[in-house]
Every structure is written in structure tokens, then in C-alpha cells.
Protein backbone atom coordinates (compact mmCIF):
# COMPACT_ATOMS: atom_id res chain seq x y z
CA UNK A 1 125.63 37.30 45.22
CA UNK A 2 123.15 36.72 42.18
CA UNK A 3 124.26 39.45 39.64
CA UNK A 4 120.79 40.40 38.28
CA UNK A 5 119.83 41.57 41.99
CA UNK A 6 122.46 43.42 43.65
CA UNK A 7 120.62 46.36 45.33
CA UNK A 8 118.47 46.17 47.85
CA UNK A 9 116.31 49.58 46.23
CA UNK A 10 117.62 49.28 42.71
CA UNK A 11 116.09 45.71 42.43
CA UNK A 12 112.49 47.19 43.44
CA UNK A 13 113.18 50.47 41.21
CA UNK A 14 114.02 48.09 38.64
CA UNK A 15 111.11 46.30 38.63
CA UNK A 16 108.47 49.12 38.86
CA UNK A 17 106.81 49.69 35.54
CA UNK A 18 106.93 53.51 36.17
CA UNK A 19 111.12 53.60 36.44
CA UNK A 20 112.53 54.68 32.91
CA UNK A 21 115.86 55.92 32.23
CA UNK A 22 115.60 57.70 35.56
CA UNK A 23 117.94 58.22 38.40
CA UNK A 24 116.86 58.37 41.98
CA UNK A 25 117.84 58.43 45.77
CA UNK A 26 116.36 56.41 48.58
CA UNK A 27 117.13 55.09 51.68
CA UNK A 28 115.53 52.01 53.80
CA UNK A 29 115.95 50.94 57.67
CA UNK A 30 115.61 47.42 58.47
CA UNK A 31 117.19 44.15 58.83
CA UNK A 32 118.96 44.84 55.09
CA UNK A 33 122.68 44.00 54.14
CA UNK A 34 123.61 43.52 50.48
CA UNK A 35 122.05 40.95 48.39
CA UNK A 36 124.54 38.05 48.58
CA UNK A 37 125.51 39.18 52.35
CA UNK A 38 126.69 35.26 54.27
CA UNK A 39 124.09 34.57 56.72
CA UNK A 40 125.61 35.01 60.09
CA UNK A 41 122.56 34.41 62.38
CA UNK A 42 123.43 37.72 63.58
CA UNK A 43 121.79 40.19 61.21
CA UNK A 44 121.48 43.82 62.84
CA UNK A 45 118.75 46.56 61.40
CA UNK A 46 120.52 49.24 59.28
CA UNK A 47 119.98 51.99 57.54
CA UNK A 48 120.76 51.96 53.69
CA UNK A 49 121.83 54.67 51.18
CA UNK A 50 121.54 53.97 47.35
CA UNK A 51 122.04 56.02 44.25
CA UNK A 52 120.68 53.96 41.11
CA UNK A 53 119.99 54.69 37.08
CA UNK A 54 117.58 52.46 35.97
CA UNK A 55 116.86 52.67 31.91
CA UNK A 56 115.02 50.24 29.13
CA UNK A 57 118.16 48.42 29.00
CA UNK A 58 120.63 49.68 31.41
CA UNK A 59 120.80 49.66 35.10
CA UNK A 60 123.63 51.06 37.58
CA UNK A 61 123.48 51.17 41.45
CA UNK A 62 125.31 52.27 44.08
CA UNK A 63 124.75 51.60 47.97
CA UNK A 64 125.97 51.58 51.53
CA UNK A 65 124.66 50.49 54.72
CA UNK A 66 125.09 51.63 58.40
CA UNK A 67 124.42 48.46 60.65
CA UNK A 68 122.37 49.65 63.87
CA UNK A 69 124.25 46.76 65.97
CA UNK A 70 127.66 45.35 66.29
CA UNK A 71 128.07 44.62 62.51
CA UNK A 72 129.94 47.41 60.52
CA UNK A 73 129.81 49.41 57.43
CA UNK A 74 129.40 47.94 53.72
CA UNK A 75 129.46 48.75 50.60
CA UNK A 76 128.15 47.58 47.14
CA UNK A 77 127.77 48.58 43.37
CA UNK A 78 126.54 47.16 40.34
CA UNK A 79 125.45 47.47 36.90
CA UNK A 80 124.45 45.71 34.00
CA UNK A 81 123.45 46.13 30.47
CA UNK A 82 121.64 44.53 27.43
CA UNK A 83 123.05 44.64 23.94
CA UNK A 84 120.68 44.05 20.99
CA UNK A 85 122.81 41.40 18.60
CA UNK A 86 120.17 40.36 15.85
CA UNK A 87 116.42 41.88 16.60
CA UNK A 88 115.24 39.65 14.18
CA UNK A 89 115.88 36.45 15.48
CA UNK A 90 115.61 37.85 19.30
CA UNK A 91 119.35 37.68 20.17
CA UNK A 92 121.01 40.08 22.68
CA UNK A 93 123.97 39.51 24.70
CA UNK A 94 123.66 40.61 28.70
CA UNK A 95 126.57 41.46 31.02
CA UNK A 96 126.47 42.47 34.85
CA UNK A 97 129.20 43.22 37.14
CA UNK A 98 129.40 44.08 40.74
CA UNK A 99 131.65 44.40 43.70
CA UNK A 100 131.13 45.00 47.83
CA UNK A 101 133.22 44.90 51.14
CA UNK A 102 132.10 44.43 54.41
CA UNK A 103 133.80 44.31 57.99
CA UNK A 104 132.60 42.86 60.85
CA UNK A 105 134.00 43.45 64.61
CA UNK A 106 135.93 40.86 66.53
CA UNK A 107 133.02 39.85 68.64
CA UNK A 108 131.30 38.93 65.52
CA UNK A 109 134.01 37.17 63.73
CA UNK A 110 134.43 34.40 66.57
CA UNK A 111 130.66 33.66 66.14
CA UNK A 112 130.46 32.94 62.52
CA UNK A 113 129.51 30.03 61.40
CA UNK A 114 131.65 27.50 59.38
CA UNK A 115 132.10 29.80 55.85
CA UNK A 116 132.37 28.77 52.43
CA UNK A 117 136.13 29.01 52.95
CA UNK A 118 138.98 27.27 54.92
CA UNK A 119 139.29 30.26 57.45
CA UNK A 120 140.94 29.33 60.96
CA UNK A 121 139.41 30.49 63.66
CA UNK A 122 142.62 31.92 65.29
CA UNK A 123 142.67 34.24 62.08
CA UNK A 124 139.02 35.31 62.78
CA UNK A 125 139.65 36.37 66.11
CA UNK A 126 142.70 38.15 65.21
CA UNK A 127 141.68 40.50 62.32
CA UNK A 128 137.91 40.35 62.61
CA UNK A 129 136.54 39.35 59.31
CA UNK A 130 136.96 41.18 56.49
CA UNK A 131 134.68 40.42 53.06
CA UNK A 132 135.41 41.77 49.64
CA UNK A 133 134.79 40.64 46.22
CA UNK A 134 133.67 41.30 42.82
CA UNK A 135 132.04 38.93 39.94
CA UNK A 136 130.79 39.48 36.46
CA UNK A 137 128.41 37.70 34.04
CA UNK A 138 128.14 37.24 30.10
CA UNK A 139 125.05 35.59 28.84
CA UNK A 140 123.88 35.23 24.73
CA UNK A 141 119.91 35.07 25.16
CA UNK A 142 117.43 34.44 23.26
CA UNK A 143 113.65 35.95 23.53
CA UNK A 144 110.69 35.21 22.03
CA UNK A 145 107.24 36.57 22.12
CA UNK A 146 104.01 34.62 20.89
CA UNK A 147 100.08 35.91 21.90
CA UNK A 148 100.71 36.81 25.60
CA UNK A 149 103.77 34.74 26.21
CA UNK A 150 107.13 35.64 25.98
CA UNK A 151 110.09 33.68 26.70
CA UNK A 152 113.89 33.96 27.14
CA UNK A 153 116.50 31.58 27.52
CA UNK A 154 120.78 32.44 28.25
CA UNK A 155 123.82 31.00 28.28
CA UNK A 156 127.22 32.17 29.36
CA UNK A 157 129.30 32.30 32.08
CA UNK A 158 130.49 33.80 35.36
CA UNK A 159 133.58 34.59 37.63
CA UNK A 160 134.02 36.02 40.89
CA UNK A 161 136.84 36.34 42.79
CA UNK A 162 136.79 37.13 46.52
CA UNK A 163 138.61 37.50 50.02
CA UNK A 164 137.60 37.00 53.87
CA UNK A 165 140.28 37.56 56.50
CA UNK A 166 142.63 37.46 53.82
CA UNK A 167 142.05 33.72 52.06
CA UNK A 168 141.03 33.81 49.07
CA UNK A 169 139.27 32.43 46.37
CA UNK A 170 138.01 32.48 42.61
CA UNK A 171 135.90 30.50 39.98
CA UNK A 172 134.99 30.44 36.62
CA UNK A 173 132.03 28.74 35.96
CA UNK A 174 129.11 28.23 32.81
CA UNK A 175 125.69 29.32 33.79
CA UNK A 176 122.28 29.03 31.92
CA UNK A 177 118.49 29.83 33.09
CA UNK A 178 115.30 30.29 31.20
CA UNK A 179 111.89 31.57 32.10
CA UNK A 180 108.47 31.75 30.63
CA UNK A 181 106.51 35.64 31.19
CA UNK A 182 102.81 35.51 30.30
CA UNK A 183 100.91 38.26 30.49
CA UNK A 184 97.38 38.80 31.66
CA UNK A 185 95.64 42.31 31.99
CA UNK A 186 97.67 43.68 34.92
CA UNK A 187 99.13 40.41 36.12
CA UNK A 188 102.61 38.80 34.99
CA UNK A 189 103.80 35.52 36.12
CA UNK A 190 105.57 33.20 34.86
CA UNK A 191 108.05 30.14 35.81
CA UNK A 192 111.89 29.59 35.79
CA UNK A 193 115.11 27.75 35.95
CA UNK A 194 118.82 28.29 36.34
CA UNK A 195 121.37 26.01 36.00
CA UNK A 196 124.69 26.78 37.87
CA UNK A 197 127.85 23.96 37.83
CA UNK A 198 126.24 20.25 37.32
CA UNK A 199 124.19 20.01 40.65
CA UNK A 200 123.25 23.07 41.47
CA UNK A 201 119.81 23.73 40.19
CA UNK A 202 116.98 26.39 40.88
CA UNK A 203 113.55 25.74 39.84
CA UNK A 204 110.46 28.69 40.42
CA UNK A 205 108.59 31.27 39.69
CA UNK A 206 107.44 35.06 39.90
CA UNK A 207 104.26 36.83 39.70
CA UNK A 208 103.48 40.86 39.63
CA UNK A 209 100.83 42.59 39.32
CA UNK A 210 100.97 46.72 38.28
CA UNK A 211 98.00 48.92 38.86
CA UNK A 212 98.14 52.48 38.17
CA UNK A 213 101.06 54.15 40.54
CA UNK A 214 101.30 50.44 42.56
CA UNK A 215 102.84 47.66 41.85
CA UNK A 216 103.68 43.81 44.29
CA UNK A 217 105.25 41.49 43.04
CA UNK A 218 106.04 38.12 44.73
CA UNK A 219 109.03 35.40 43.92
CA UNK A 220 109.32 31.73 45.40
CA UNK A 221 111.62 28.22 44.01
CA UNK A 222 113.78 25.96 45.69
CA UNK A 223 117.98 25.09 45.37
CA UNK A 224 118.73 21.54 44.81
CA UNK A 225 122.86 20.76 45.47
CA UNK A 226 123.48 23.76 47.43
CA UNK A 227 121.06 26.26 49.51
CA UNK A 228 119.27 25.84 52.74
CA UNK A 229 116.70 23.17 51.41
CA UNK A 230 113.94 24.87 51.95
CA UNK A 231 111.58 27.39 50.16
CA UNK A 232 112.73 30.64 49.46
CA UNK A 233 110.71 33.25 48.88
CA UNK A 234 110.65 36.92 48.72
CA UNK A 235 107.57 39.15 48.51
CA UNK A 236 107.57 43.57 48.09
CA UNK A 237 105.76 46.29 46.96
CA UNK A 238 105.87 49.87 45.53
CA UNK A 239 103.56 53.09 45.18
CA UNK A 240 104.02 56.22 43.14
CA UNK A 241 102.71 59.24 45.90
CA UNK A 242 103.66 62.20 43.32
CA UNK A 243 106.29 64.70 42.46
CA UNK A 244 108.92 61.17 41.99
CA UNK A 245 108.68 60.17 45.31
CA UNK A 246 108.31 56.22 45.93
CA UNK A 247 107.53 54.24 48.92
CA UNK A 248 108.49 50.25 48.82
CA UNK A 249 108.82 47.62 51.59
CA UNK A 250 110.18 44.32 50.62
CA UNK A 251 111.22 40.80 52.63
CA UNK A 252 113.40 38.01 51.45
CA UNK A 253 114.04 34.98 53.17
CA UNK A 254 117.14 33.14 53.89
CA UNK A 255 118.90 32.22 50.47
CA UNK A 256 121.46 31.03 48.47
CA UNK A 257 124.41 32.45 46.38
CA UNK A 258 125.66 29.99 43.90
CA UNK A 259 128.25 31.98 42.72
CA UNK A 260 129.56 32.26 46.01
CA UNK A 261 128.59 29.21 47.59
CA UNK A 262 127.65 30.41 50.55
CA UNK A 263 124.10 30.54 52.09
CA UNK A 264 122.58 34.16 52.10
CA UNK A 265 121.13 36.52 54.90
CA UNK A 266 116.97 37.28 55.23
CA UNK A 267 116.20 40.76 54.75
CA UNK A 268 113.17 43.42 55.71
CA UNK A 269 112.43 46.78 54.91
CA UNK A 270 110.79 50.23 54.32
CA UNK A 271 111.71 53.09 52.20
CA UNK A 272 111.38 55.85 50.14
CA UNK A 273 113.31 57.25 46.93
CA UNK A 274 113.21 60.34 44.98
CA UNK A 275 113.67 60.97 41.47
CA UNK A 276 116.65 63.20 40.68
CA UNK A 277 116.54 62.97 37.31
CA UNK A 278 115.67 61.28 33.85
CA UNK A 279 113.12 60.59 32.22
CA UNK A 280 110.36 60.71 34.75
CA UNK A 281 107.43 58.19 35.47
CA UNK A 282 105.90 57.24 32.45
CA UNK A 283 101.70 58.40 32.32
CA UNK A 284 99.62 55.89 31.71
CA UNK A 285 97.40 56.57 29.16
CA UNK A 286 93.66 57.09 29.03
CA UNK A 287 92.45 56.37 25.06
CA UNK A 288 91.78 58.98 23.08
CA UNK A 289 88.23 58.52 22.73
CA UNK A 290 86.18 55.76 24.63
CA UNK A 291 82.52 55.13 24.45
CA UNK A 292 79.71 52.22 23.60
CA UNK A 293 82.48 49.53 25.40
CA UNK A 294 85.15 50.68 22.70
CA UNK A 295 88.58 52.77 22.48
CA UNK A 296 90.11 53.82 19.93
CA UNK A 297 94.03 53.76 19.47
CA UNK A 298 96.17 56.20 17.87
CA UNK A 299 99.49 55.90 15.94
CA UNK A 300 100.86 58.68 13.51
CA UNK A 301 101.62 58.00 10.13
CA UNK A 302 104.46 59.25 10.13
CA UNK A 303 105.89 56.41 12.85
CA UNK A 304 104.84 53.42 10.69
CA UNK A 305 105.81 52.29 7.21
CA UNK A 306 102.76 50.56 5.14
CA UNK A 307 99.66 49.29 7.05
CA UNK A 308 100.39 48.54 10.30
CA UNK A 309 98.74 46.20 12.94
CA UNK A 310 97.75 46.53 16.78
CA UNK A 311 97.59 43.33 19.02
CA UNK A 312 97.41 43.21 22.76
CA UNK A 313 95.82 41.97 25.78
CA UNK A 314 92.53 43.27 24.15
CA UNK A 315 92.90 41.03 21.07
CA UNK A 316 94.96 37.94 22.66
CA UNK A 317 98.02 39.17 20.74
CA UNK A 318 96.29 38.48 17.69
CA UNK A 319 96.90 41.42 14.75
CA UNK A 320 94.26 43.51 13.97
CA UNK A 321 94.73 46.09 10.87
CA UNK A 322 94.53 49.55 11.11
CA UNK A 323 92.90 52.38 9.01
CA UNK A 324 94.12 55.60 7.68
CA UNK A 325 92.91 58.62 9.22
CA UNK A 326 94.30 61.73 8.26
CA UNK A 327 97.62 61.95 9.79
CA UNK A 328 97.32 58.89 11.65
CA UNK A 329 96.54 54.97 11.76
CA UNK A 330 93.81 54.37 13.78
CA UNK A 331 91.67 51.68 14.85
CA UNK A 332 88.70 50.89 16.78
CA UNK A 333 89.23 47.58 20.23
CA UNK A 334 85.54 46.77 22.00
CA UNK A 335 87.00 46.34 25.67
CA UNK A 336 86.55 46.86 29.05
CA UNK A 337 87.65 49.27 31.39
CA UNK A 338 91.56 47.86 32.76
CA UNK A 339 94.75 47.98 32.31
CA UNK A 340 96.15 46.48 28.65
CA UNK A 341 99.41 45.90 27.12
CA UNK A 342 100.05 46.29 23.22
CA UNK A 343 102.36 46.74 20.47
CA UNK A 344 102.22 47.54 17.06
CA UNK A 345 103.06 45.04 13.79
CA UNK A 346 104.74 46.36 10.59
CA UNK A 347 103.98 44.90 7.04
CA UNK A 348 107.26 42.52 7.62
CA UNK A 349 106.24 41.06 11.40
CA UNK A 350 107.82 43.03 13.09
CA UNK A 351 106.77 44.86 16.84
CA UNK A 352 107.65 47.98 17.24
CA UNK A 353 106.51 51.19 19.91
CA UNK A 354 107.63 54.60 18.66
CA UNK A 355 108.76 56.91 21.50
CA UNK A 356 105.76 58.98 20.42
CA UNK A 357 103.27 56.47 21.62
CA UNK A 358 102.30 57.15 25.60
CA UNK A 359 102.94 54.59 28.40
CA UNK A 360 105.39 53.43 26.01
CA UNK A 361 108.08 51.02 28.45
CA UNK A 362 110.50 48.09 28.01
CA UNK A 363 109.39 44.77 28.18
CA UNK A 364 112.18 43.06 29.44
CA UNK A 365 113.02 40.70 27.03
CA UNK A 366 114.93 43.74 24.68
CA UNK A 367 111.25 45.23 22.67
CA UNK A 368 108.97 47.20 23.32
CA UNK A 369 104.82 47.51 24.58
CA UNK A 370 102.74 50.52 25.64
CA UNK A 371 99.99 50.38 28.39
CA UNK A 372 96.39 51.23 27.69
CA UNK A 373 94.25 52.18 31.34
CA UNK A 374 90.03 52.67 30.51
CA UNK A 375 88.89 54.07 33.78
């Protein structure tokens, strides 16, 4: 089970731009079983219940799913956090934990296929098969932003420990991984790597692209030293409809848990979530004033200390000064109508994006950026 992905709708409410320190409740049908689930060639549509908080640097989810065939009840839950060590030099230390059980009927337990553990078959057949575990993961990383790039590398370790039909197992093991996030208008993609034991590798990438209230996104890499060998991919979607209700669909192929060692079941669905609570879906802002191919940006004096600095998308992350206008730093971007992200620079180099700013989000490498829509 890879710990950054537990939930089948926290992972999509966790990567729409809109969710901020918000809690919601959804529920999907398809072929979905928690992320990590072995692959038993025997996957039966469910229907799945989750409760998840997502914030700028917090996330906690709960779910359960009802299998529509001869599989049985599971359970998961997760969470993870993000601790800012030393802004300066872009160090934060990350932790994630989760746990899950499953059962599955007898019928189902003579039919598995050989599993990551030494299980005899009599002991299958006799108890049905029983999965439970739990895991956590430490990581110092480091981020880095320069122009439209930003990049974060970790290194730490993880542990599991779990149990089928009553064997049972545990590991303690380093990990590392690094990726590389550019940013383009709307679009982010960007490639990455994860290292887990000495010969089990993962080499890929991601790409999303948020417009408005939708957002896709799209992941593919390959495993070498463990895995099925071949691509693995997973593609999804999201739209905002109003009043904090969300619709997403996602599919992920057959994968690999390296924590686990196991090979991983596909999954497909559709659902919707509502929001309970929070925060709320952050508005997208429309500039202040825009005419003649410019927009002019806004940021109150009393959120900045000296002359501060704007750089985005519209400048390629290059610093532009401000000007003093009454109670506020202003300046004036030629652009064209899109969708931007920017920051702000102090008089030391430093980014910063006061909660007063609109479209104001995390992003996700421990800062801060605001979006900027020209219709």
C-alpha cells in the first residue's frame, strides 16, 4: 500500500486545487478496493464510503467498501502531515500512517494466487483469508522552487507490519524519491523516482491540468525488481457542480506495493462527495481591473514589509517591483486572458501569499501561490 495514496476519494480530493482545509463525504461504485488491495484476479464492483479532511498540509481519510460479489467487507484509514523544519532552506519533515482489514470468503481464499507470504493452502481453505495491517512513513525533504520549476527530494524510512490467515510479517526499510513539478499556465507535469530496498526502483511521471471548477490529471512509470513489468498507469478527473458537491471518476491499472511486496488490484469508478465543512472551495479570482491586454494585481500594505515583488506564470517567475498605492502595493502584468499562478517576493527573497490574497492555495512542496483567471 503506497502511503501517500491510501483513499480511493481522498487521493482525488487531495489533488483538486479547489479542496482546502475542508472535510467532505462521498461515495463511488465500481470495481474499487483499497489502494494497496493484492490482486486476486477476482475483483468484484463495490460500493465505497469515505469521510476525508484534506488541508494545505494535512490530510486524514477514512473509508469502507461493500463488495457487490463474493468478496467481503474492508476497511481503511489514513493520514499524513507536513511539518515545516527550516523555511529558509526548504526543509520539512513528512509522516503518513495507515491501517486496513479485509476478509474474503472460503470460495475465494482457495483461488488466490501464490501471496507475498508462506500461507498453506490447507490454512486458506480453513479460515478463509483474513488481511490486516498497518505501516507508517518518515521522510526529511527538501523543496526548491526556481522560475516555474519546483522540485523536492526525501529521505526516510518505512515499516509495516501485517497478517493474512494468521502468518505474519514485518519490515523496516529506507526509502527515498524525488520529482521535478513545472508549471505552465494551467498545466503541471513533471517527472519522478522512488527508490525502495536496492532493486526496487520506480521511474515516471504525472501531468494535470486545472481549469476553473475541473481538473484531470493523468500518472504513468514502470517498477524495475518487483511489479508486474509492465506500464502502469492511472488516469481521473474532477468537476466542481456548486453548493460543494463534486463529481470524479478515476481508473488505475494493475500495480505494485513495494512496501508490501505484493502486486496490487486495477480499479474503476464514479462518484460524488459533499462538503461538510471547512474552509470551502477556494474562488478563483478575476483581477481587479483588466483592460488594453493588462491586469492589475493587488496586495495590501499592510501584508508586506518594504517593497515587495510579484512573479508568476505572467512574468516566467521573474520579480517584478511593485508601487505604492494608497493602502496597497500594486502593479500593472500585460497578459492574456488564462489561468496564472503567482506569489509575492519580500525585500529578503522570500515568497510569501497572505491569507488575504484570493485563490490563495498550497503548492505542495510546503509555500504558498495564488491563481489569477482573465476571462
Amino acid at each position: 500500500m503506497r502511503l501517500g495514496a491510501l483513499l480511493a476519494l481522498g487521493a482525488l480530493a487531495a489533488a483538486s486545487p479547489a479542496a482546502a482545509q475542508e472535510w467532505r463525504v462521498g461515495a463511488q461504485v465500481g470495481r474499487v478496493s483499497y489502494n494497496g488491495a493484492l490482486a486476486t484476479g477476482r475483483e468484484d464492483p463495490a460500493v465505497v464510503v469515505a469521510l476525508s479532511r484534506v488541508g494545505f498540509t494535512d490530510w486524514l481519510g477514512l473509508s469502507a467498501g461493500l463488495p457487490l460479489g463474493e468478496q467481503q467487507l474492508w476497511a481503511a484509514a489514513g493520514m499524513g502531515r507536513r511539518v515545516r523544519l527550516i523555511r529558509k532552506l526548504g526543509l520539512h519533515l513528512d509522516f503518513s500512517a495507515h491501517a486496513f482489514a479485509q476478509r474474503a470468503p472460503d470460495s475465494l481464499a482457495r483461488s488466490l494466487p501464490p501471496l507475498p507470504l508462506p500461507l498453506p493452502a490447507e490454512s486458506a481453505a480453513a479460515s478463509g483469508w483474513f488481511v490486516r495491517g498497518a505501516g507508517a512513513q518518515a521522510a526529511l525533504a527538501f523543496t526548491a522552487r526556481a522560475g516555474w520549476a519546483q522540485i523536492e527530494a526525501r529521505a526516510g524510512g518505512a515499516v509495516q507490519a501485517s497478517s493474512i490467515a494468521g502468518e505474519r510479517t514485518s519490515e523496516v526499510l529506507p526509502v527515498a524519491d524525488a520529482r521535478l513539478l513545472a508549471s505552465i499556465g494551467p498545466l503541471q507535469l513533471g517527472p519522478e523516482a522512488q527508490l525502495w530496498r536496492r532493486d526496487v526502483t520506480y521511474a515516471g511521471g504525472t501531468a494535470r491540468a486545472a481549469s476553473g471548477p475541473g481538473l484531470l490529471w493523468v500518472s504513468a512509470g514502470k517498477w524495475a525488481g518487483g511489479g508486474p513489468g509492465d506500464v502502469v498507469w492511472a488516469l481521473g478527473g474532477a468537476v466542481e457542480l456548486g453548493g460543494g458537491i463534486r463529481l470524479e471518476g478515476s481508473y488505475r491499472s494493475p500495480g505494485y506495493d513495494p512496501l508490501y511486496q505484493s502486486e496490487t488490484a486495477g480499479s474503476a469508478s464514479l462518484g460524488a462527495s459533499i462538503r461538510m465543512g471547512g474552509a470551502g472551495v477556494l474562488a478563483l479570482p478575476v483581477p481587479a481591473s483588466y483592460a488594453n491586454g493588462r491586469a492589475v494585481i493587488r496586495l495590501r500594505a499592510r501584508d508586506a514589509r518594504g517593497t515587495p515583488q510579484v512573479a508568476g506564470d505572467f512574468t516566467d517567475w521573474k520579480p517584478v517591483p511593485m508601487t505604492r498605492s494608497g493602502d496597497a502595493w500594486t502593479v500593472s502584468i500585460p497578459v492574456e486572458p488564462g489561468v496564472y499562478s503567482y506569489a509575492f517576493v519580500n525585500e529578503r527573497g522570500e515568497w510569501f501569499v497572505p491569507e488575504s490574497v484570493p485563490g490563495r492555495r498550497s503548492d505542495g512542496m510546503g509555500g504558498w501561490q495564488a491563481v489569477l483567471v482573465i476571462e
